[in-house]
Protein backbone atom coordinates (compact mmCIF):
# COMPACT_ATOMS: atom_id res chain seq x y z
CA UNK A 1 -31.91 -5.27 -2.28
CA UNK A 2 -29.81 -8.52 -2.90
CA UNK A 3 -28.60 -6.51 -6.14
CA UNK A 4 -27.09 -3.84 -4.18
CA UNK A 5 -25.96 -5.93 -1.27
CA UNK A 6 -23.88 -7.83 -3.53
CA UNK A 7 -22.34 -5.15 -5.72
CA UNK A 8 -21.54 -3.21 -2.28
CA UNK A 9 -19.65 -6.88 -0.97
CA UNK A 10 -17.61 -6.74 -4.43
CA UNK A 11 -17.04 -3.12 -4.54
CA UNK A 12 -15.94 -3.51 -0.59
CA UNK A 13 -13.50 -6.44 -1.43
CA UNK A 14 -12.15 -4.26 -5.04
CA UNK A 15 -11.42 -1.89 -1.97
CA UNK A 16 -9.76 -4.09 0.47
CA UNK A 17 -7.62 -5.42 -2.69
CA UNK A 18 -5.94 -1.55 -2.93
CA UNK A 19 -5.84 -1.40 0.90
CA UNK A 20 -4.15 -4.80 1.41
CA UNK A 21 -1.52 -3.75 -1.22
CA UNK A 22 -1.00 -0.11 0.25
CA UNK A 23 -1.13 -1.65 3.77
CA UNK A 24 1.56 -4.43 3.38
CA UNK A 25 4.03 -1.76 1.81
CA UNK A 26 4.00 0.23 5.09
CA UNK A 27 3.67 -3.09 7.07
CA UNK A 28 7.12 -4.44 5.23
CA UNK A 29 8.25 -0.52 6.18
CA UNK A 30 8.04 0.00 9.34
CA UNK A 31 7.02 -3.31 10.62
CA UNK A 32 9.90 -5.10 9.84
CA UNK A 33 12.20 -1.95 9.44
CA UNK A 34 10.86 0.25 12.34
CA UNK A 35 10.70 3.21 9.75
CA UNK A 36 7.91 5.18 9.92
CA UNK A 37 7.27 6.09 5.93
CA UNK A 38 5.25 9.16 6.02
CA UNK A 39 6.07 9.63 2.42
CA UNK A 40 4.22 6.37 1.36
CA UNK A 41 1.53 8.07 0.40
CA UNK A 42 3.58 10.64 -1.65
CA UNK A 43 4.66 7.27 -3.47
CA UNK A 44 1.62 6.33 -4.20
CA UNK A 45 0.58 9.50 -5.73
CA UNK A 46 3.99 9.73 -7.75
CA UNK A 47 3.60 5.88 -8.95
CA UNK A 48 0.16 6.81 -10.09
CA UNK A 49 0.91 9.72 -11.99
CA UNK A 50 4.06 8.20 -13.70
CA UNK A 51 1.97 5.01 -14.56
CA UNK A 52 -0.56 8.00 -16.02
CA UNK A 53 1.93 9.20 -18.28
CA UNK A 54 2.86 5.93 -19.59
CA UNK A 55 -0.21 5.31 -20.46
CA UNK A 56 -0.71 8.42 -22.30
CA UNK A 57 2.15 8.19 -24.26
CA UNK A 58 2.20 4.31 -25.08
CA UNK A 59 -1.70 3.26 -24.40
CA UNK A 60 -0.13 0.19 -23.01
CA UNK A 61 -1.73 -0.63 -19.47
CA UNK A 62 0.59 -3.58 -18.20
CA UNK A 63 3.69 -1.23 -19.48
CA UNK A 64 2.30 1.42 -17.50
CA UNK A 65 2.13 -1.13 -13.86
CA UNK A 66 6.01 -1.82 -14.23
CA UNK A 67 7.07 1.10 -14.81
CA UNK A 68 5.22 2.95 -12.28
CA UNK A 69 6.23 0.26 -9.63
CA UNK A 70 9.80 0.04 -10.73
CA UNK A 71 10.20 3.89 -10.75
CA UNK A 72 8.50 3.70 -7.15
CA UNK A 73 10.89 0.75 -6.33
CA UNK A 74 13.91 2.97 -7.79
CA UNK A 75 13.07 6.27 -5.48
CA UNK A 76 12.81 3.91 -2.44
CA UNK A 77 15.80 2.55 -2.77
CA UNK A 78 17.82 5.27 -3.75
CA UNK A 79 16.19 7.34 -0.44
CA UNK A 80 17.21 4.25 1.52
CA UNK A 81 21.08 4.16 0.53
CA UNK A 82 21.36 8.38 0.80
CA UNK A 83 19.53 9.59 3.43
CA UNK A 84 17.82 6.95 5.66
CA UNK A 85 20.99 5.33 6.15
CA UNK A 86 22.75 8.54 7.68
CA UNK A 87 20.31 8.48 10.40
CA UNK A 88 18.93 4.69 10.91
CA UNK A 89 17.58 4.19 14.56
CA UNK A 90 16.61 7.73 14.97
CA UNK A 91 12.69 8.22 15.07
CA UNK A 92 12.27 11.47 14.84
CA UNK A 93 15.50 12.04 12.01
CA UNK A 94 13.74 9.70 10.07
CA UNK A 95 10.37 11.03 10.75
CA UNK A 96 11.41 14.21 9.31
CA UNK A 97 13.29 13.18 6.09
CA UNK A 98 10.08 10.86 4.99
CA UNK A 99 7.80 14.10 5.51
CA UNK A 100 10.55 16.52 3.92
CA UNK A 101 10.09 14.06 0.97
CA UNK A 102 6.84 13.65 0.95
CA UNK A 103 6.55 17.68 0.74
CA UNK A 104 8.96 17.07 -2.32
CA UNK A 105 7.24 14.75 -4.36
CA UNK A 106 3.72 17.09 -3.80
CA UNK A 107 5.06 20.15 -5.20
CA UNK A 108 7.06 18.32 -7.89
CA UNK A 109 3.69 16.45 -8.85
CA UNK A 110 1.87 19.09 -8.84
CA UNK A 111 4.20 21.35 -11.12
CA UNK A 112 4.34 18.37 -13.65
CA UNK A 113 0.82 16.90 -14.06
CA UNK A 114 -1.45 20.12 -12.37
CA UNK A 115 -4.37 20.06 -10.06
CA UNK A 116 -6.65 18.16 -12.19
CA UNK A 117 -8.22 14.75 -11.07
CA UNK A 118 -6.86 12.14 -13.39
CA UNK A 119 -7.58 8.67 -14.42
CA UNK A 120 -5.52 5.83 -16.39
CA UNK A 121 -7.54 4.81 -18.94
CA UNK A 122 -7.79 0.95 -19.00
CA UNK A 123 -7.71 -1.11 -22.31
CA UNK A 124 -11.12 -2.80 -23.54
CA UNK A 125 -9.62 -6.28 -22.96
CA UNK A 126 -8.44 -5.57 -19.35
CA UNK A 127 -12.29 -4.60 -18.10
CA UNK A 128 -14.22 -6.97 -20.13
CA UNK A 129 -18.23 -6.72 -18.12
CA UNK A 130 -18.45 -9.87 -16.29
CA UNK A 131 -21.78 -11.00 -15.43
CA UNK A 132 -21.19 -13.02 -12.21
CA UNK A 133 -24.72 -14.18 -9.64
CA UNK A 134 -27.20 -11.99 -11.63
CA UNK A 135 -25.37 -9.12 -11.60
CA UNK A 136 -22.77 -7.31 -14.55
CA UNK A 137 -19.38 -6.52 -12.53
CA UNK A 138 -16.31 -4.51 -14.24
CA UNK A 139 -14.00 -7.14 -15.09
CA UNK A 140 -10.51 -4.84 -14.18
CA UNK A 141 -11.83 -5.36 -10.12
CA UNK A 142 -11.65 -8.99 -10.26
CA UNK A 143 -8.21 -8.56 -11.87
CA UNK A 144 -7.61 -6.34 -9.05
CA UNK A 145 -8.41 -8.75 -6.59
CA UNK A 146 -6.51 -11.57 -8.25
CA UNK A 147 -3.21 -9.56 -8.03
CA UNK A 148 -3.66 -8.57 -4.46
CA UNK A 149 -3.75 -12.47 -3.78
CA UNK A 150 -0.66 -13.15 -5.73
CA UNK A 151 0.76 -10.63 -4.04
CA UNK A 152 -0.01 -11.89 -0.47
CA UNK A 153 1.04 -15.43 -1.49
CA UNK A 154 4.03 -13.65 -3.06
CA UNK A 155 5.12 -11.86 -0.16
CA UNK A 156 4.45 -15.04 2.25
CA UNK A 157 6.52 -16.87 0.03
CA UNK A 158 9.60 -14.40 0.48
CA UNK A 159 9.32 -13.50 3.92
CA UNK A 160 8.51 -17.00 5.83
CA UNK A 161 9.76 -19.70 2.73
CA UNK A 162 12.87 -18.21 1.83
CA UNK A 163 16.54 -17.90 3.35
CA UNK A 164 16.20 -13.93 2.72
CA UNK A 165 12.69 -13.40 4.05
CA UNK A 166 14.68 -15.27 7.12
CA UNK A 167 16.88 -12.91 7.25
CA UNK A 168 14.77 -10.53 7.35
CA UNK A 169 13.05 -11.73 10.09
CA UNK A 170 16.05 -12.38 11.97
CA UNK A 171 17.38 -8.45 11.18
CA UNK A 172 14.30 -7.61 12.76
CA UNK A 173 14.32 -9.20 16.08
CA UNK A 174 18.05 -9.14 17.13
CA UNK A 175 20.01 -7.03 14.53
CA UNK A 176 23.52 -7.41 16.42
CA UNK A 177 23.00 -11.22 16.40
CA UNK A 178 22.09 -11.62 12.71
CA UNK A 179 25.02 -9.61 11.86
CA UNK A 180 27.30 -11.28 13.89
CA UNK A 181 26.13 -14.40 12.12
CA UNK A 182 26.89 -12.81 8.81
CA UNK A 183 23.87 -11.27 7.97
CA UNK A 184 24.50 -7.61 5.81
CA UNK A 185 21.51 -6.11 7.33
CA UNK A 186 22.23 -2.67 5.20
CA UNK A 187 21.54 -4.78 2.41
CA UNK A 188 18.42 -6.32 4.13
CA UNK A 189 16.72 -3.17 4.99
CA UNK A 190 18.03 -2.01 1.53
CA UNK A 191 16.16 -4.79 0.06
CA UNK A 192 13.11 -4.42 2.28
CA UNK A 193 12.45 -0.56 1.93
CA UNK A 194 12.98 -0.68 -1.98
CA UNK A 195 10.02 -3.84 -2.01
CA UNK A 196 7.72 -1.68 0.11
CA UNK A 197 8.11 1.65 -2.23
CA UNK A 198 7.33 -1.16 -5.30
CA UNK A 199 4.15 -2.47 -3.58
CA UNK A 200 2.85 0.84 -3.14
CA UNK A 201 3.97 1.96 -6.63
CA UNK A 202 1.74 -1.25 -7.61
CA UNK A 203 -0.40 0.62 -5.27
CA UNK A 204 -0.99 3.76 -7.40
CA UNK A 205 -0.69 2.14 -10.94
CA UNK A 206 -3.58 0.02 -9.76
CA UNK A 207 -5.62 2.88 -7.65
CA UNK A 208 -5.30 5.52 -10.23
CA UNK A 209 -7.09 2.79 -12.41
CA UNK A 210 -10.14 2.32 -10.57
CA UNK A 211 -10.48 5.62 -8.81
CA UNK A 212 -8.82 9.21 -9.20
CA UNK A 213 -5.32 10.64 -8.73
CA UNK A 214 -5.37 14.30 -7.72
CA UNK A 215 -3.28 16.66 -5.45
CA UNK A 216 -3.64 16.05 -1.83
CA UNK A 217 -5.03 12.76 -1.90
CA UNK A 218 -1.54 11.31 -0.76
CA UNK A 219 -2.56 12.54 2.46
CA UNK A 220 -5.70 10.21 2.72
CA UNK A 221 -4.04 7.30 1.07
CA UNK A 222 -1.18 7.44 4.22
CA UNK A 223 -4.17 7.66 6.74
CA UNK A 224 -5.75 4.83 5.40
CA UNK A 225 -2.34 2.59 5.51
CA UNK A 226 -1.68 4.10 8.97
CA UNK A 227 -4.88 2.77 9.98
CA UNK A 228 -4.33 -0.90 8.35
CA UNK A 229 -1.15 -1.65 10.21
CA UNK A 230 -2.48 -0.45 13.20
CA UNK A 231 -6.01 -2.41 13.15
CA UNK A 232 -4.29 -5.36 11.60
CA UNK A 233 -0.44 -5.67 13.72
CA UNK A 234 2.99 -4.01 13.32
CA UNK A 235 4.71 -6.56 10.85
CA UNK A 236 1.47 -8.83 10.28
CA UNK A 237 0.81 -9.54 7.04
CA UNK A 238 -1.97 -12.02 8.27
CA UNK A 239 -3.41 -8.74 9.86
CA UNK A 240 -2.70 -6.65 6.92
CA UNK A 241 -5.18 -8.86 4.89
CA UNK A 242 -7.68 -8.73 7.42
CA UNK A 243 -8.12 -5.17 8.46
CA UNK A 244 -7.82 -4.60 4.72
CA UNK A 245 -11.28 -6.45 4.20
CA UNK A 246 -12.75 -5.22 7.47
CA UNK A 247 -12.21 -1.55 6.14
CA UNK A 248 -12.63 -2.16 2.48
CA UNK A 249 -16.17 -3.41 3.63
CA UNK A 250 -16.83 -0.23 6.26
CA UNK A 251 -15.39 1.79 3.11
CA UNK A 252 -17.99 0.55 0.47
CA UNK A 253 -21.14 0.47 2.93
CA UNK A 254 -20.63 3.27 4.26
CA UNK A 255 -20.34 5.90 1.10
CA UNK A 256 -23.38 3.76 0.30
CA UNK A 257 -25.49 4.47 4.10
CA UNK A 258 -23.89 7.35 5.31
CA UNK A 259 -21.30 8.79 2.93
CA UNK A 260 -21.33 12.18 5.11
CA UNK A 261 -19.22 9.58 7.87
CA UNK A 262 -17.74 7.06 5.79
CA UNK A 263 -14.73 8.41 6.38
CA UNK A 264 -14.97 8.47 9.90
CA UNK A 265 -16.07 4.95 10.17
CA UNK A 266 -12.65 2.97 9.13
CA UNK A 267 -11.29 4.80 12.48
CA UNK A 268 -14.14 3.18 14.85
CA UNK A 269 -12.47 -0.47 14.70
CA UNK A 270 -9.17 1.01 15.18
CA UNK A 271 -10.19 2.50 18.03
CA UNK A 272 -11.77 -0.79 19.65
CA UNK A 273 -8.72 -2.85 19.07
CA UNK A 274 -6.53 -0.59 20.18
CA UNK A 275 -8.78 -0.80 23.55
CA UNK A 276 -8.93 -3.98 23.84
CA UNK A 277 -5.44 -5.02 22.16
CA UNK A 278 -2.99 -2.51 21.74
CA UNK A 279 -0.32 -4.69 19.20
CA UNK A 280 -3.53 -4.79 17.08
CA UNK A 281 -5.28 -8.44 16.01
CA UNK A 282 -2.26 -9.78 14.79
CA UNK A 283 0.75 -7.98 16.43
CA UNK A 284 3.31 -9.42 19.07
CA UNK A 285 3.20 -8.17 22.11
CA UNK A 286 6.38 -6.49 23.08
C-alpha cells in the first residue's frame, strides 16, 4: 500500500510538472494578453512532433527540446505580428483565427507524421532508475520536475524582478497609460505571446517524452490548460502552480481508483471554485 501510495504522489507531481508548464503558457496568453489561445494545444502537438523528428534524425534529446520550443516560439510570434495584430481587442476575431489555426496545424500534422501514437525516445543517461524511499522511480520525471521549477522561478524572475516583466504588467492593467509613458506595448505583447508558444513548445518536447503524441490529443491538452487557469486565476502564476498539483494529483489517483472518471474528476474543483470564487484561488477580482 505505501508502495503504491508513493509512486501515485510522484507520478501525480511528474503530472502537475507538464500541467504547470502547459498552464503558465496560456496563463502568460491570455492572462496578461487577454487572448484567448485556442490553438495552444495545436502547439503543443506541433512542438511535440517536431521535437519527434529531431530526435529521429539526430538521437540527440536536449537538441530535440530547443528546437521544438524555438520552432513553437517562432510560429507564435510570427502569428502574433500577422494576424493577431490586425484584430487585437476583438474577442471573437481573435477567437476565430486561434481555432482557424489550430484546424491548420491538425491537418498539417497529421499529413506529415500520420495517425500513429508516437513517443520520443529518451537517451539512457537522461532516465537513469533512481531508487528514492524504497521504491525505483524513472529518473527523466525528476528531471521533469526540476525544469518545471526553473521554469516557475524563471518566469517569476521576468515578470515581477525585471523592468520588462514591469512592463508587462503595466501593459496589462492600463495599456493607454504605459504607452503614454513610453511603453511599445506591440512589442510587449509581441514578446509575451512568442514566450507562451515557447513554454508550451517546452510543453510537448517534454510530454511527448513521458506520454504519447497522437492526432486529436491537442484537444485534451487545451482542456486541461483551460481548466488550470481557471482553477488557479487569470494571470496567476502562483495559481498556475497550484491547480497544476491539485490536478496532477486528481489526474494520477484517479486513472489509478476510477480510471472510467478520471477524466471527469480534474473538472469537480473547477467547478467548486468557480462557486465559491469566480476569479479562481489566485485571480483579482475585477
Amino acid at each position: 500500500m505505501y508502495t503504491k501510495f508513493l509512486i501515485l504522489i510522484l507520478n501525480g507531481l511528474t503530472q502537475a510538472a507538464i500541467f504547470f508548464v502547459l498552464g503558465s503558457g496560456l496563463t502568460l496568453a491570455f492572462g496578461l494578453m487577454r487572448v484567448m489561445n485556442l490553438s495552444h494545444g495545436a502547439f503543443y502537438l506541433l512542438g511535440g512532433y517536431i521535437g519527434y523528428s529531431v530526435v529521429h534524425a539526430t538521437h540527440n534529446w536536449p537538441l530535440a527540446l530547443v528546437a521544438g520550443s524555438l520552432s513553437i516560439a517562432l510560429l507564435g510570434f510570427l502569428f502574433e505580428r500577422t494576424m493577431l495584430v490586425r484584430v487585437r481587442g476583438g474577442d471573437l476575431p481573435e477567437t476565430l483565427l486561434t481555432i482557424a489555426l489550430s484546424m491548420i496545424i491538425a491537418d498539417v500534422s497529421l499529413a506529415i507524421w500520420g495517425g500513429h501514437p508516437l513517443t520520443l525516445n529518451l537517451p539512457a543517461y537522461l532516465n537513469p532508475p533512481i531508487r528514492i524511499l524504497g521504491i525505483t522511480y524513472p529518473g527523466f520525471r525528476f528531471i521533469l520536475m526540476g525544469l518545471s521549477v526553473l521554469i516557475a522561478f524563471s518566469l517569476w524572475l521576468i515578470l515581477y524582478r525585471t523592468k520588462l516583466g514591469a512592463s508587462v504588467r503595466a501593459g496589462v492593467d492600463d495599456r493607454e497609460t504605459a504607452s503614454a509613458l513610453g511603453v511599445n506595448i506591440d512589442k510587449i505583447y509581441s514578446f509575451v505571446f512568442a514566450l507562451s508558444a515557447l513554454l508550451v513548445g517546452v510543453a510537448g518536447v517534454l510530454g511527448g517524452s513521458y506520454l504519447q503524441l497522437s492526432p486529436g490529443s491537442d484537444t485534451t491538452i487545451l482542456t486541461y490548460s483551460l481548466v488550470i487557469i481557471i482553477l488557479g486565476g487569470m494571470g496567476s502564476l502562483l495559481g498556475t502552480v497550484v491547480s497544476s498539483l491539485i490536478l496532477g494529483q486528481l489526474l494520477s489517483f484517479g486513472l489509478a481508483y476510477a480510471p472510467q472518471y478520471s477524466y471527469f474528476l480534474i473538472f469537480v474543483p473547477m467547478g467548486v471554485v468557480l462557486a465559491i470564487r469566480p476569479q479562481g484561488l489566485f485571480g483579482r477580482q475585477v
